[in-house]
Protein backbone atom coordinates (compact mmCIF):
# COMPACT_ATOMS: atom_id res chain seq x y z
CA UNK A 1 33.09 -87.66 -109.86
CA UNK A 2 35.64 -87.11 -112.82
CA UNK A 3 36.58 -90.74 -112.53
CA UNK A 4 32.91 -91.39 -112.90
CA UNK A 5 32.38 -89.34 -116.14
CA UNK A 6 35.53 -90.24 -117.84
CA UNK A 7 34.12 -94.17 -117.31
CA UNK A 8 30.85 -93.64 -118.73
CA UNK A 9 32.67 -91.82 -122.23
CA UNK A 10 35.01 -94.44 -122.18
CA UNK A 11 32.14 -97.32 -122.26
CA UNK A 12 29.81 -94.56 -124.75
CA UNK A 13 33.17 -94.79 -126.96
CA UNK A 14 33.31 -98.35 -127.07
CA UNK A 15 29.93 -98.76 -128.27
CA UNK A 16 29.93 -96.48 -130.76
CA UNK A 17 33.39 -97.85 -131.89
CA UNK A 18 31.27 -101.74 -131.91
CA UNK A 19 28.54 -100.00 -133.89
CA UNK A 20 30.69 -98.67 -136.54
CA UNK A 21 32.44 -101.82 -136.70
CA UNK A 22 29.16 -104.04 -137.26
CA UNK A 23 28.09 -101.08 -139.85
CA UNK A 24 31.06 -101.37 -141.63
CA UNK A 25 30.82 -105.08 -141.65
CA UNK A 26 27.10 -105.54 -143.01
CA UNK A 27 26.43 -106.68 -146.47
CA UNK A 28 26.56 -103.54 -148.59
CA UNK A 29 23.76 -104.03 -151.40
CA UNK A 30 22.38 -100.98 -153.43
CA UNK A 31 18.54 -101.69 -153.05
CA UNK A 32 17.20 -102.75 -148.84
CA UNK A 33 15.13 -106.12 -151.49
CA UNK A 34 16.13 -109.45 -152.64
CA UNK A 35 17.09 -110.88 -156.16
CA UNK A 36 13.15 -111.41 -156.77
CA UNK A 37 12.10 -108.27 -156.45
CA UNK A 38 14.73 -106.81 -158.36
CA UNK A 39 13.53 -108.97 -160.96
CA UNK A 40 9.89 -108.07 -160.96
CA UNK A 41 11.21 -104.51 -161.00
CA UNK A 42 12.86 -105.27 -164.10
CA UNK A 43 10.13 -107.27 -166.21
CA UNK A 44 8.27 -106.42 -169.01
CA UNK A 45 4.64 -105.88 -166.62
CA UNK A 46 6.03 -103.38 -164.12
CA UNK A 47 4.60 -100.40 -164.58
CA UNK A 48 5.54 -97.73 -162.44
CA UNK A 49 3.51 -95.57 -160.15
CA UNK A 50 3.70 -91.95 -158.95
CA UNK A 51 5.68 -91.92 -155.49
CA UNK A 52 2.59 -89.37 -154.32
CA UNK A 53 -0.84 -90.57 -155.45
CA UNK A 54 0.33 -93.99 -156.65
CA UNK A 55 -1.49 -93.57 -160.07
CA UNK A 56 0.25 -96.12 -162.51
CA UNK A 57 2.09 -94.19 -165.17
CA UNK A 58 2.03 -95.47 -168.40
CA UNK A 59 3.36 -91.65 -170.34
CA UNK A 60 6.66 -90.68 -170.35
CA UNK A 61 6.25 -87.36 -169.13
CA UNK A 62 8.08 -85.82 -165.69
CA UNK A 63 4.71 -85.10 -163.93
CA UNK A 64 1.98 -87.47 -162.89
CA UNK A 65 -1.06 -86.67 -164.82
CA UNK A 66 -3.22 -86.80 -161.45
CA UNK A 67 -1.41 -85.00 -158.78
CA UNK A 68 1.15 -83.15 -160.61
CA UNK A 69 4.33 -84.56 -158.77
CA UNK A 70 7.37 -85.60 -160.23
CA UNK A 71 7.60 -89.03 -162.16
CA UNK A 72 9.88 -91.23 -163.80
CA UNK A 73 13.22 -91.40 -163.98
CA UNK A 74 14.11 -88.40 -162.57
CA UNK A 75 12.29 -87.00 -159.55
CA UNK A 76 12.21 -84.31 -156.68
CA UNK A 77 15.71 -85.58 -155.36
CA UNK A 78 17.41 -84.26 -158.64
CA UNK A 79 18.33 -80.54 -158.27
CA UNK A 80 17.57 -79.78 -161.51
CA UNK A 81 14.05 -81.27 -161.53
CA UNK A 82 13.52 -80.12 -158.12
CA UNK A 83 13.78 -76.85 -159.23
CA UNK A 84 11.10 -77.17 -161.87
CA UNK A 85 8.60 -79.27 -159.85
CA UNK A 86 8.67 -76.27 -157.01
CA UNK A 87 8.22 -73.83 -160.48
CA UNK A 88 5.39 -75.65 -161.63
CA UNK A 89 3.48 -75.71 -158.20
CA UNK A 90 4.05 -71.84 -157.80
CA UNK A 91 2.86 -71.34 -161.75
CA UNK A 92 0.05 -73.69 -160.40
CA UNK A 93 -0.70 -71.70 -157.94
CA UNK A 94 -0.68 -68.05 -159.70
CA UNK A 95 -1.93 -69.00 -163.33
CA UNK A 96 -4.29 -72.21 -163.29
CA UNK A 97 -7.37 -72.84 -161.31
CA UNK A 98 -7.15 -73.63 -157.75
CA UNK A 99 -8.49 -75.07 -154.54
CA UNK A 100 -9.34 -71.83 -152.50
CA UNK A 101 -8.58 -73.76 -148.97
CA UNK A 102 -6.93 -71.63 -145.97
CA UNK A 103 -4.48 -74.20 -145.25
CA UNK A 104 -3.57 -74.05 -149.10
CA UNK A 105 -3.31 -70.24 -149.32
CA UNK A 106 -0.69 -70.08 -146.65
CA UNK A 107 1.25 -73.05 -147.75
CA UNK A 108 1.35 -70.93 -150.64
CA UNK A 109 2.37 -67.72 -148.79
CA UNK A 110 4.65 -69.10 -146.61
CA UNK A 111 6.90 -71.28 -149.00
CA UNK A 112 7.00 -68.51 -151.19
CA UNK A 113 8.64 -66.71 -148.44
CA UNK A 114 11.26 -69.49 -147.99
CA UNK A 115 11.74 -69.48 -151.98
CA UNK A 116 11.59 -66.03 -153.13
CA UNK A 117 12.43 -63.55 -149.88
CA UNK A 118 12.12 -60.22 -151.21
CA UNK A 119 10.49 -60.90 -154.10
CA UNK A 120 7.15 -63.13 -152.47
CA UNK A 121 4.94 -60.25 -152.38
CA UNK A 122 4.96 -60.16 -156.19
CA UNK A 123 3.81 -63.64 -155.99
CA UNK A 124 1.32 -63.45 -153.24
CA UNK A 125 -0.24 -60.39 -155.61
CA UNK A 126 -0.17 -62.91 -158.60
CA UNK A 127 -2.04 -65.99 -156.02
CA UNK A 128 -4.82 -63.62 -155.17
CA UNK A 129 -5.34 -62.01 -158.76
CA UNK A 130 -5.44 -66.04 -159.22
CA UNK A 131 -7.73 -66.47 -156.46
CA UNK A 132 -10.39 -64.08 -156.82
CA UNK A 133 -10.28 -64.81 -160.77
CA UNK A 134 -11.33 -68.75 -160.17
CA UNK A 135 -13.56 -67.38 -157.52
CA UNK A 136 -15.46 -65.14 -160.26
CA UNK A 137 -14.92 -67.88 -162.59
CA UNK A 138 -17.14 -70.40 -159.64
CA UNK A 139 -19.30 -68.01 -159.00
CA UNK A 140 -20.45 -66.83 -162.85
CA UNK A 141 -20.32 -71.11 -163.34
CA UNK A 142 -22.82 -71.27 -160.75
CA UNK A 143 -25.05 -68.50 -161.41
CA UNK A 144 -25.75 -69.76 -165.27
């Protein structure tokens, strides 16, 4: 039985030991494309798109115009910018007009908790203020 099980990690260790070798022996390039599409990438007619909605983006500005996500040069995988796309959801969320949805509201609740701990009953007080002002807001729209 031992026999048995110290074959088996001996044969697992020589395949992982041939898969790091191949790895470590494939072409190392910085983009998975060819020389043409780098090149396309680069010309004067690219325009870029929003990685979310896939609006083109013509503006130079660090949010798409028609989802709100991050754009351009620097996006959500940059800390920094990371930081202030998750700020500008929550201000979003607590300060401009919303979709009311249930699946929304406890996105909102819930990442909150993950973001601010102690402090995400503060902002779940500031969502519904939000809430039931864009609700009034609807409703006085409607009635006139």
């Amino acid at each position: 039985m031992k026999v048995g099980v110290i074959v088996i990690l001996g044969i697992l260790v020589v395949v992982f030991y041939r898969i790091l070798l191949w790895l470590m022996e494939a072409a190392r390039t910085p983009d998975p494309w060819g020389p043409e599409v780098e090149g396309s990438l680069d010309g004067p007619e690219a325009t870029p798109v929003c990685p979310h909605c896939l609006a083109p983006q013509v503006h130079n500005g660090w949010f798409c115009p028609e989802c709100g996500s991050t754009v351009g040069p620097y996006c959500n995988w940059l800390p920094g910018v990371y930081i202030f796309s998750i700020g500008e959801a929550f201000r979003r969320g607590v300060a401009e007009p919303m979709r009311s949805k249930p699946l929304v509201i406890a996105g909102y609740i819930l990442i909150s908790l993950a973001y601010f701990s102690l402090l995400a009953p503060i902002s779940w007080i500031l969502l519904f203020v939000n809430l039931r002002r864009a609700t009034e807001a609807r409703q006085s729209e409607a009635a006139s």
